[in-house]
N, C-alpha and C. Protein backbone atom coordinates (compact mmCIF):
# COMPACT_ATOMS: atom_id res chain seq x y z
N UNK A 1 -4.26 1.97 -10.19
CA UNK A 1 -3.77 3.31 -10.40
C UNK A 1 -2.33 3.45 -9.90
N UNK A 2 -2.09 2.65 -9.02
CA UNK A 2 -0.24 2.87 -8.26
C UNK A 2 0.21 1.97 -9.31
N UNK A 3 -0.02 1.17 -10.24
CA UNK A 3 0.86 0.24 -10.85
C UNK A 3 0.86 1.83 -12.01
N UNK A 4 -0.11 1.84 -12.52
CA UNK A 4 0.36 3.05 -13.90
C UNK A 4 1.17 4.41 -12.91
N UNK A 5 0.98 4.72 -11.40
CA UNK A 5 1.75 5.74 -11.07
C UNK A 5 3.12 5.65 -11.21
N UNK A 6 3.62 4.25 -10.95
CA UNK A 6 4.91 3.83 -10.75
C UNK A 6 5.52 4.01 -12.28
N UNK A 7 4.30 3.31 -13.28
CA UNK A 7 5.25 3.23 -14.99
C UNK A 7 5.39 4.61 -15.26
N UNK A 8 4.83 5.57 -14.88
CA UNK A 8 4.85 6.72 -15.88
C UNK A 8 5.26 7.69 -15.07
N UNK A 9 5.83 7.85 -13.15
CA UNK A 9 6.72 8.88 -13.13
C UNK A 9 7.88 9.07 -13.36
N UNK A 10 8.61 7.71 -13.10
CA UNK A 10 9.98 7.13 -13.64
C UNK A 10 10.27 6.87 -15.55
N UNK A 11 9.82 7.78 -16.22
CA UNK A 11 10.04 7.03 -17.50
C UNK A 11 10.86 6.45 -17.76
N UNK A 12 12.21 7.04 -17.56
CA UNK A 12 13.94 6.60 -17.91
C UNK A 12 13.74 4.91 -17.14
N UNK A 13 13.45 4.41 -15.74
CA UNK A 13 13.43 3.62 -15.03
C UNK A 13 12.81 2.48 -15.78
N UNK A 14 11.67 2.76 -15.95
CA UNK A 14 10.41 2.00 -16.72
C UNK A 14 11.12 1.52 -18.17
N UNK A 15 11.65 2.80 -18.69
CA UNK A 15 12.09 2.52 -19.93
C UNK A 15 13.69 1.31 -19.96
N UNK A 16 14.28 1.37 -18.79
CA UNK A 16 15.71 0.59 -18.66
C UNK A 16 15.41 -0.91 -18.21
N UNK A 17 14.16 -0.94 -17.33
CA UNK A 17 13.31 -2.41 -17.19
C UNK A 17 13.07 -2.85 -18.22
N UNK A 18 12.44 -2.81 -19.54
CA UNK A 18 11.78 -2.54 -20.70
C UNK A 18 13.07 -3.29 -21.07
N UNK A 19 13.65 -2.21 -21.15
CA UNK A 19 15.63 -3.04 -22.33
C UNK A 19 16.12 -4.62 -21.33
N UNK A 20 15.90 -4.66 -19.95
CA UNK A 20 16.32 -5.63 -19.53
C UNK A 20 15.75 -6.93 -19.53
N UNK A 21 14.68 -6.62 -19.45
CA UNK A 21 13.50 -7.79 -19.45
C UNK A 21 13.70 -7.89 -20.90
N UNK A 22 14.06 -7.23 -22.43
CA UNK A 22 14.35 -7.67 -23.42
C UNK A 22 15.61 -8.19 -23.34
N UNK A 23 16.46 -8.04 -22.90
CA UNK A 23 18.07 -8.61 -22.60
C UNK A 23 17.47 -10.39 -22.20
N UNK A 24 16.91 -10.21 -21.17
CA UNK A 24 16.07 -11.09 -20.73
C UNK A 24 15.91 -12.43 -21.24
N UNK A 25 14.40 -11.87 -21.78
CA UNK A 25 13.71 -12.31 -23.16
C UNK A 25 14.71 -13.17 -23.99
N UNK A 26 15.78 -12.56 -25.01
CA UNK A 26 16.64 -12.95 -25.93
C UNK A 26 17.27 -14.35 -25.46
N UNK A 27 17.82 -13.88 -23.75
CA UNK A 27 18.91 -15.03 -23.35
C UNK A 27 17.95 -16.17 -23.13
N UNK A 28 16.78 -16.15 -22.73
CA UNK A 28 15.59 -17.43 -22.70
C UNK A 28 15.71 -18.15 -23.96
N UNK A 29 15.69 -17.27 -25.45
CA UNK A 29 15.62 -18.19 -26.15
C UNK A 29 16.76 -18.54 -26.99
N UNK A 30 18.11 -17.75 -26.58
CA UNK A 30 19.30 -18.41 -26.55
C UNK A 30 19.48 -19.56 -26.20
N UNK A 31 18.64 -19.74 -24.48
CA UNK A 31 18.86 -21.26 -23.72
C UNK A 31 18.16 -22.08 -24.49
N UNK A 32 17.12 -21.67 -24.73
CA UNK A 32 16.13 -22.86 -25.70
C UNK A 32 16.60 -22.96 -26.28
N UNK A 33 17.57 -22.61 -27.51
CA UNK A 33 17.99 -23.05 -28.64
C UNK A 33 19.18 -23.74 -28.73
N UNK A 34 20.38 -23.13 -27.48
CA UNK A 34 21.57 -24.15 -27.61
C UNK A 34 21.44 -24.76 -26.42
N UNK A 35 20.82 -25.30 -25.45
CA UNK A 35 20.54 -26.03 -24.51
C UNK A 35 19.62 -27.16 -24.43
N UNK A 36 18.21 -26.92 -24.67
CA UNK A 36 17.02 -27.54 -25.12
C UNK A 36 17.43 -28.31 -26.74
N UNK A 37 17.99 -27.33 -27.32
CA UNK A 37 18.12 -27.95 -29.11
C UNK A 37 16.83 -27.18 -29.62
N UNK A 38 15.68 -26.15 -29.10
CA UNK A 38 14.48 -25.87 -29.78
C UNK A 38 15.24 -24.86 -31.26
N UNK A 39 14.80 -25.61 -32.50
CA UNK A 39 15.33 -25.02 -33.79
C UNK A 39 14.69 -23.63 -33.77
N UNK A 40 14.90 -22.70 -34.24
CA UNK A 40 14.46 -21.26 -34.30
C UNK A 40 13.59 -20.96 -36.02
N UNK A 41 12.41 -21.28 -35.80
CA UNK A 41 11.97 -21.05 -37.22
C UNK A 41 11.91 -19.57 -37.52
N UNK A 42 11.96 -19.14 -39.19
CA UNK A 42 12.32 -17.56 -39.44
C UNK A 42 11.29 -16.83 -38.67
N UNK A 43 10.24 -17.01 -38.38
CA UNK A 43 9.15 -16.35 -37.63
C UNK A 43 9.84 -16.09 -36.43
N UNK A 44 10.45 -16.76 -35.63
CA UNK A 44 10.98 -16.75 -34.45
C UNK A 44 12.33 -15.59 -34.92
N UNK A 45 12.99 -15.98 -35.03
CA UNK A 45 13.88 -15.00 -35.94
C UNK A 45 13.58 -13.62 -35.93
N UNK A 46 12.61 -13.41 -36.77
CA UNK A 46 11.95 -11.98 -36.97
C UNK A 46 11.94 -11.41 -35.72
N UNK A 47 11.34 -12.13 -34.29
CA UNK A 47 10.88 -11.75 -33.49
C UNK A 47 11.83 -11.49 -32.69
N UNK A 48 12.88 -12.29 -33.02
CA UNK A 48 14.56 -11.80 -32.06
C UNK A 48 14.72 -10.45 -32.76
N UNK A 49 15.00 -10.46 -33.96
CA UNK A 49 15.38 -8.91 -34.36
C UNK A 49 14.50 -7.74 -33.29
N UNK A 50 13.17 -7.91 -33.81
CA UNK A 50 12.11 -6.96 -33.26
C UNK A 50 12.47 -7.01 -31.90
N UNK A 51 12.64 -8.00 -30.96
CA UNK A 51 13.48 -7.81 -29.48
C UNK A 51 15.02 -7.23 -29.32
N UNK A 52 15.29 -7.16 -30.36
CA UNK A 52 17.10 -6.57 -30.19
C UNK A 52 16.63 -5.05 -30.28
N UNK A 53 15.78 -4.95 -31.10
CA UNK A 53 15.51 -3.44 -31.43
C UNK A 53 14.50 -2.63 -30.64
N UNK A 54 13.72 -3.23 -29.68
CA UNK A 54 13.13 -2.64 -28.36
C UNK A 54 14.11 -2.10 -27.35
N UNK A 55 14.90 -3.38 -27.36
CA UNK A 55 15.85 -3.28 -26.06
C UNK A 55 16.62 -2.15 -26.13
N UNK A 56 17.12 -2.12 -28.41
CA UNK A 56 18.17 -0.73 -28.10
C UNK A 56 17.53 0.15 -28.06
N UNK A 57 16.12 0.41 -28.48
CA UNK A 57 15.67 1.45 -28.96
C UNK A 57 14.99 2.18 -26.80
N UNK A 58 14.65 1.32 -26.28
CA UNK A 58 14.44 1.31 -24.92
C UNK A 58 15.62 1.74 -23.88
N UNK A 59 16.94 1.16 -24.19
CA UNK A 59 17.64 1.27 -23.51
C UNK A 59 18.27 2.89 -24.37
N UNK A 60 18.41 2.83 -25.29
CA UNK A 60 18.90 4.54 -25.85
C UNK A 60 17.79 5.73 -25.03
N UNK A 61 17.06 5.15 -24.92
CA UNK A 61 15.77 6.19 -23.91
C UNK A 61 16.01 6.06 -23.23
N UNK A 62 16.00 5.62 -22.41
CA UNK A 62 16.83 5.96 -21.01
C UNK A 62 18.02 6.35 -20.31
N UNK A 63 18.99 6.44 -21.39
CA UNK A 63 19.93 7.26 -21.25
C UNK A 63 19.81 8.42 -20.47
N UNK A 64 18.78 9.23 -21.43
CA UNK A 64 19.28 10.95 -20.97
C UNK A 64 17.68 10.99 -20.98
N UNK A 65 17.76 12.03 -19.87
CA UNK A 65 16.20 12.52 -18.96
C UNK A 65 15.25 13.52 -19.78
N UNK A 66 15.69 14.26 -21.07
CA UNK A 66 15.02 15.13 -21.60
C UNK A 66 14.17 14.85 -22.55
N UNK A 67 13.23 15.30 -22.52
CA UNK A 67 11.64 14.37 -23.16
C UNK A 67 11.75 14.01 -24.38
N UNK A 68 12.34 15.22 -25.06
CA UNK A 68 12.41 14.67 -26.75
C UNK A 68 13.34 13.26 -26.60
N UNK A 69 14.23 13.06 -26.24
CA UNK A 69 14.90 12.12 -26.08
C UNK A 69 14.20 10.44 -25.99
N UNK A 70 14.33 10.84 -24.77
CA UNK A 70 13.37 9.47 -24.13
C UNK A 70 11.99 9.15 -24.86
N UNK A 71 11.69 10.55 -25.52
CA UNK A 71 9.96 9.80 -26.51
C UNK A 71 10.00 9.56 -27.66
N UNK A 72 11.10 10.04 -28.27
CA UNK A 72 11.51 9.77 -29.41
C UNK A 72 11.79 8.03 -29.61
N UNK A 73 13.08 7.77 -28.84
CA UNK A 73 13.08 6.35 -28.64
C UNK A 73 12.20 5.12 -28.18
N UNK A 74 11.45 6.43 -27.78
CA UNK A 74 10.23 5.42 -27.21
C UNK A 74 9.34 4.93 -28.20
N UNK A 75 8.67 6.14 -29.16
CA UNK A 75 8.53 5.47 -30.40
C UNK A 75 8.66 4.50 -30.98
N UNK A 76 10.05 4.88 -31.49
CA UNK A 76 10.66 3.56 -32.34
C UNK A 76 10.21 2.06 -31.60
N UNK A 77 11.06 2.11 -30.24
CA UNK A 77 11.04 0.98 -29.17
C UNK A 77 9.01 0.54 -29.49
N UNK A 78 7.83 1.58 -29.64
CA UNK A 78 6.97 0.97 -29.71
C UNK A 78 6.56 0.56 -30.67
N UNK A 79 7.35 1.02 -31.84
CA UNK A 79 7.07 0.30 -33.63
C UNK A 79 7.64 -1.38 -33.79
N UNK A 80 8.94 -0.95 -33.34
CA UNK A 80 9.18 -2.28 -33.08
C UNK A 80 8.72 -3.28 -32.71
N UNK A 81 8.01 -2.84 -31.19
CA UNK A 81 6.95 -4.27 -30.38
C UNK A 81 5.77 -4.27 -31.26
N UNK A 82 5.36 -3.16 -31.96
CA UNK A 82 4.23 -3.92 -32.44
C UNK A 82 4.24 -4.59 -33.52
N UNK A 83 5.03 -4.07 -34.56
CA UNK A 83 6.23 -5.31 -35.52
C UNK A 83 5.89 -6.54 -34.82
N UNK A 84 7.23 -6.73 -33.66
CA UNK A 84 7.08 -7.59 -33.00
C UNK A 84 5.81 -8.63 -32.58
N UNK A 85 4.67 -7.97 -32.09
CA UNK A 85 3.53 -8.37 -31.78
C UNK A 85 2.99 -9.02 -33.12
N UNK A 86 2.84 -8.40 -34.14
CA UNK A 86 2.09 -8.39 -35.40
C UNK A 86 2.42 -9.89 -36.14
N UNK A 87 4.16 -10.21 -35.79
CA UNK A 87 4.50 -11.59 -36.19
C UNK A 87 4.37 -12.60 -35.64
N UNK A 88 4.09 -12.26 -34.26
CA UNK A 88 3.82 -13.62 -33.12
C UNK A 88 2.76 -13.53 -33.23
N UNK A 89 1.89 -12.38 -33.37
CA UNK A 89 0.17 -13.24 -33.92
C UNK A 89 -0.16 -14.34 -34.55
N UNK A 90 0.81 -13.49 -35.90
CA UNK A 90 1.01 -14.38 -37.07
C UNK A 90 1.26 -15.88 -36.88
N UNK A 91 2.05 -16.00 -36.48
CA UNK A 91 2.83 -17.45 -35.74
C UNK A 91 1.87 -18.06 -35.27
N UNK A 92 1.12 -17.42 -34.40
CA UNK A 92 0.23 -18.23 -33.25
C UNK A 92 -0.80 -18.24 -33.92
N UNK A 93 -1.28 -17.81 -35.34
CA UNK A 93 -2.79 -18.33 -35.76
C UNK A 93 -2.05 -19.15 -37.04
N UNK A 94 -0.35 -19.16 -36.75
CA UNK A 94 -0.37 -20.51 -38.10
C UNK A 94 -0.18 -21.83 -37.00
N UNK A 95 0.48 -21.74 -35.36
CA UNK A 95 0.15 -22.55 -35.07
C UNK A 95 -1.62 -23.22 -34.61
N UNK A 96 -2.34 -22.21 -34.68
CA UNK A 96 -3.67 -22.97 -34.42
C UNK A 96 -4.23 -23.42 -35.92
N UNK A 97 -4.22 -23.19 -36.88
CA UNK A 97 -4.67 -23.17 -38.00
C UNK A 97 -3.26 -23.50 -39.10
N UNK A 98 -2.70 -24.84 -39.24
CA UNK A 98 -1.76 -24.86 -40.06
C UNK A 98 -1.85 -25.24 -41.27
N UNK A 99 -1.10 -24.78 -42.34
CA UNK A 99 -1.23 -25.40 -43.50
C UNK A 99 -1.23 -26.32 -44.02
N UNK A 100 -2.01 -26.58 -44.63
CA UNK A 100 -1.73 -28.29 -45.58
C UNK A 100 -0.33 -28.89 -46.39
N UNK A 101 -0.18 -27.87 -46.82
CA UNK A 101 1.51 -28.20 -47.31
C UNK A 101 2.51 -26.96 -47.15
N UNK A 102 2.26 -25.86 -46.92
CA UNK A 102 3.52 -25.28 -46.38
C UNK A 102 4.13 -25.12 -45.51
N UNK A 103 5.40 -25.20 -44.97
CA UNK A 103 5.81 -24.35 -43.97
C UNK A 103 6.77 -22.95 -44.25
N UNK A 104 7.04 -22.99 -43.47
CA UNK A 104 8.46 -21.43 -43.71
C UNK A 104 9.84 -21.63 -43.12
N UNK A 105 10.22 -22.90 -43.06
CA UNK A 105 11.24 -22.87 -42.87
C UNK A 105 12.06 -24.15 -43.20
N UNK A 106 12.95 -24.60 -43.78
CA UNK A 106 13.66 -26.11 -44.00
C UNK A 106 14.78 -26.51 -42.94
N UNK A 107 15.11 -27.39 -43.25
CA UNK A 107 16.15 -28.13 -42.19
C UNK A 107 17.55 -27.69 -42.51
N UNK A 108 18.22 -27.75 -41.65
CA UNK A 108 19.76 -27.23 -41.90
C UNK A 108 20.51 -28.11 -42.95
N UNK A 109 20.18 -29.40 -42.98
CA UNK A 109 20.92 -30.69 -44.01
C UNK A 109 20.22 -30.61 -45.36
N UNK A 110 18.95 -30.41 -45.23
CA UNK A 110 18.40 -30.26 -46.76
C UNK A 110 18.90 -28.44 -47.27
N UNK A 111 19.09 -27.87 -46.48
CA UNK A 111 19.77 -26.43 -47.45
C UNK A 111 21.23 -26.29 -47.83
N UNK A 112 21.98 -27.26 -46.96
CA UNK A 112 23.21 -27.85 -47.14
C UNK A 112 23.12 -28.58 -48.59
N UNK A 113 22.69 -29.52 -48.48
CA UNK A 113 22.48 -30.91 -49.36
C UNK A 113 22.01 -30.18 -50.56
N UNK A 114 21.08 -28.88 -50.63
CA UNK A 114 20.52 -28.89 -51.76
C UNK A 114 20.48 -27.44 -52.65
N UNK A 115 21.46 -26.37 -51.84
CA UNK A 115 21.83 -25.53 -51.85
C UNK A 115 23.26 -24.97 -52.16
N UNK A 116 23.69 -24.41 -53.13
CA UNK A 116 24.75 -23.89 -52.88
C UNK A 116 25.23 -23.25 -51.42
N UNK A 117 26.77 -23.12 -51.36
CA UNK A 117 26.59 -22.53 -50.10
C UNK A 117 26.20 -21.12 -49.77
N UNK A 118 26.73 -20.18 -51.00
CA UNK A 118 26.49 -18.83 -50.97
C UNK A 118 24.65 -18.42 -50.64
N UNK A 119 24.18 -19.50 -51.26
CA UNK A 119 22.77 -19.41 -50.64
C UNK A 119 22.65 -20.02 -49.38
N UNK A 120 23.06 -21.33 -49.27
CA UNK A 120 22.37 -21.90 -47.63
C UNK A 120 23.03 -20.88 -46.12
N UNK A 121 23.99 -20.23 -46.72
CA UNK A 121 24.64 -19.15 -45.44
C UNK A 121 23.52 -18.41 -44.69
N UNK A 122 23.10 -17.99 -46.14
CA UNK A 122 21.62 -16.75 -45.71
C UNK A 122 20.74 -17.46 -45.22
N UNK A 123 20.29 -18.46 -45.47
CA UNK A 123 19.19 -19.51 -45.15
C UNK A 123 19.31 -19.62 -43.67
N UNK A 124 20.77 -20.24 -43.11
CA UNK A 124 20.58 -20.31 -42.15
C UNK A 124 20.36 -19.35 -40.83
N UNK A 125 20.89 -18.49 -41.11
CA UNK A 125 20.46 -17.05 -40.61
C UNK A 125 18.98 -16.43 -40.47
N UNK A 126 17.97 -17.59 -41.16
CA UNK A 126 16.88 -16.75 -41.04
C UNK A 126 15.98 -17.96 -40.47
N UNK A 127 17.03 -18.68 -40.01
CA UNK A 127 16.17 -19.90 -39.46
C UNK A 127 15.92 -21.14 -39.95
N UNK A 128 15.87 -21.95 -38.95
CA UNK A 128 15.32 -23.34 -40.00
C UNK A 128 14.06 -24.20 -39.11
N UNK A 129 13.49 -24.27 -38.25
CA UNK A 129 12.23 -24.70 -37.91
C UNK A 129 10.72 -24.67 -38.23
N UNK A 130 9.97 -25.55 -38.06
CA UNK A 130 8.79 -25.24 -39.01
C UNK A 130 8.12 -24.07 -37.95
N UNK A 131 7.15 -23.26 -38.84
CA UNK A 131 6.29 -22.02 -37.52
C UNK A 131 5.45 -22.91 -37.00
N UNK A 132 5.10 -23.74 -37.88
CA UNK A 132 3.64 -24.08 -37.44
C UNK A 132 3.70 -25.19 -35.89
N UNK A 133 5.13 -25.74 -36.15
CA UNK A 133 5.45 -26.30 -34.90
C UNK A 133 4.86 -25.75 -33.70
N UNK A 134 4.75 -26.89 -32.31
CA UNK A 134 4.87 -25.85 -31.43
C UNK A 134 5.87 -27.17 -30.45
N UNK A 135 7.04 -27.23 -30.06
CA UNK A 135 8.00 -27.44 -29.65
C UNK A 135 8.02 -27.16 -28.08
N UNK A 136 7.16 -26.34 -27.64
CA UNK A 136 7.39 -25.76 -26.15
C UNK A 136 6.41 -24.84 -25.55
N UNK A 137 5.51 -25.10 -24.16
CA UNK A 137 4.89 -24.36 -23.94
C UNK A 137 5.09 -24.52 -22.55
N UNK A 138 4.24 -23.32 -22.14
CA UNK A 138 4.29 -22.84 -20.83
C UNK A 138 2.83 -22.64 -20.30
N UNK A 139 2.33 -23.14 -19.08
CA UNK A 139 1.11 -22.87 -18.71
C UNK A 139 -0.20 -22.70 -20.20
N UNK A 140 0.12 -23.03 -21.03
CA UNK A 140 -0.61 -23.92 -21.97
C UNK A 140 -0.06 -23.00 -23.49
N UNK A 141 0.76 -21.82 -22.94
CA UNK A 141 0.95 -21.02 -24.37
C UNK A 141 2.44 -21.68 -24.83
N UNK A 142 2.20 -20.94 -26.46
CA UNK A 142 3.33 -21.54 -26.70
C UNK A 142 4.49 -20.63 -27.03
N UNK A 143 5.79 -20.33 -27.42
CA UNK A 143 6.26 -19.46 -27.42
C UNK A 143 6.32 -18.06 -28.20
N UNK A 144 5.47 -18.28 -29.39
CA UNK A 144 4.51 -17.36 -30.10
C UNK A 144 4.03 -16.65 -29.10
N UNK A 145 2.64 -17.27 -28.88
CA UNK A 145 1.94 -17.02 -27.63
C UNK A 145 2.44 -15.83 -26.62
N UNK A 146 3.39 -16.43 -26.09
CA UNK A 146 3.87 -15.37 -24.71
C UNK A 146 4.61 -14.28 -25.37
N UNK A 147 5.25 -14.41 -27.14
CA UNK A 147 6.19 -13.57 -27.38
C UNK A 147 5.09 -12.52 -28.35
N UNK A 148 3.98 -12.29 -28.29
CA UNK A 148 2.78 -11.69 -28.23
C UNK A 148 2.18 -11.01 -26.78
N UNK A 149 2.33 -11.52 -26.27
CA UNK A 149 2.28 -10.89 -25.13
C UNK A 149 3.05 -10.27 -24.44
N UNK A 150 4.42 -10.52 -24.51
CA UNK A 150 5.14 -9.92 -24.21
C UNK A 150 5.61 -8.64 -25.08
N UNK A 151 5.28 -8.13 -26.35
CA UNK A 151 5.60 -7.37 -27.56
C UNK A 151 4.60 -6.57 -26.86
N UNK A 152 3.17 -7.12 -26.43
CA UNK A 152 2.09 -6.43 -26.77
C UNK A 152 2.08 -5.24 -24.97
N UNK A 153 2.73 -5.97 -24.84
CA UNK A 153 2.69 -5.66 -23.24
C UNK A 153 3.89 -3.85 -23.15
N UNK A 154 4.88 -4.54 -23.59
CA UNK A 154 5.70 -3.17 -23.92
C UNK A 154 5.47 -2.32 -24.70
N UNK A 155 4.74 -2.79 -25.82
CA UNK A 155 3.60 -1.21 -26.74
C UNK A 155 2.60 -0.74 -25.84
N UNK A 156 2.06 -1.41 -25.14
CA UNK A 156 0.90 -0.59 -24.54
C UNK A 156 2.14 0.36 -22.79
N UNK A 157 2.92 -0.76 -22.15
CA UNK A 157 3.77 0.04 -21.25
C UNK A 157 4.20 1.48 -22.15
N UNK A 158 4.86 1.48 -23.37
CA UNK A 158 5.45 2.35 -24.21
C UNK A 158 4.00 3.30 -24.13
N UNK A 159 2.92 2.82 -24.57
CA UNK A 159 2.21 4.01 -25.14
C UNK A 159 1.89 5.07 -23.97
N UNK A 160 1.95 4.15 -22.51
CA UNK A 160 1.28 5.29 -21.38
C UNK A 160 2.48 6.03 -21.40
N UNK A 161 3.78 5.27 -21.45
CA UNK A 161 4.67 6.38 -20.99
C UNK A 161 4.75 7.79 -22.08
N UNK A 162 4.11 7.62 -23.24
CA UNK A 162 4.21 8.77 -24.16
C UNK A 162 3.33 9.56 -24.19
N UNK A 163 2.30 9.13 -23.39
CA UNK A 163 0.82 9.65 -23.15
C UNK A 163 1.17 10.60 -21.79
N UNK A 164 1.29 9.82 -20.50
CA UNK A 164 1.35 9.95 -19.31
C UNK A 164 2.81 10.57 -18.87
N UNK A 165 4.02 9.68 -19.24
CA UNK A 165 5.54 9.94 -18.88
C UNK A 165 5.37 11.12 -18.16
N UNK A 166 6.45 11.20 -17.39
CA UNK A 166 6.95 12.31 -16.52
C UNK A 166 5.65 13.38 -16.04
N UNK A 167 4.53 13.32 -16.02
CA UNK A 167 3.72 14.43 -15.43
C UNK A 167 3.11 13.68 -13.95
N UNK A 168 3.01 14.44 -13.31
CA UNK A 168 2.54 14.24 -11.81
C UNK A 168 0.91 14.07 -11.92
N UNK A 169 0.84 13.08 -11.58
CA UNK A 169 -0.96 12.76 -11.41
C UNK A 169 -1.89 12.98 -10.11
């Protein structure tokens, strides 16, 4: 009961943690990608957008203290994570269950090699790693995995604060 007292008398607070821990989030898999070399398949992709758009939609809520404000954004910020959530499911039951011959994403040299460029530009922008991969895990999940949990974690933080926010318990 003191962990939900803490999320929901501070909304603005709760809500600026929320944008940072997505600030967060992003620069983790910045490092993975130009540090590690982990390729970013479009699934992964998707899921950066859906994290850019918590963070703004989180961090615009917390700006200013007046309810329409802060719940409004809060909204959005919770459409987003569950967006968010909805594709790292996705991800994580194509990595347990993968296809026989597809994936969703090609290599940077074969869209080069086999692509005009006006097309391979866009291509690369939406990623090039396979989903079904799993390239990296943590305590046994993989980055699907936690980026499901972590989506799922800030829709449900989001929902008390729109439920609960600012009233004295």
């Amino acid at each position: 009961m003191q962990v939900l007292n803490w999320i929901t008398t501070a909304p603005r607070r709760t809500l600026a943690l929320i944008a940072a821990a997505c600030v967060g989030l992003l620069a983790f898999g910045m490092y993975l990608q130009h540090v590690e070399g982990l390729e970013p398949c479009p699934m992964c992709i998707v899921q950066r957008y859906a994290l850019v758009l918590v963070a703004i939609f989180t961090g615009l809520a917390s700006l200013r203290g007046s309810a329409g404000w802060w719940k409004s954004f809060s909204v959005l910020g919770m459409l987003a994570a569950g967006f968010g959530a909805f594709v790292a499911a996705r991800q994580s039951w194509l990595q347990w269950n993968p296809p026989e011959f597809a994936s969703c994403g090609r290599d940077f040299y074969g869209m080069i090699e086999n692509y005009p460029i006006s097309r391979a530009i866009p291509m690369i922008f939406r990623g090039s790693g396979d989903c079904t991969a799993v390239d990296w895990t943590f305590l046994g999940g993989t980055i699907a995995n936690w980026s499901f949990l972590w989506f799922a974690g800030f829709a449900i933080v989001l929902l008390m604060l729109l439920f609960k926010g600012g009233q004295r318990t």
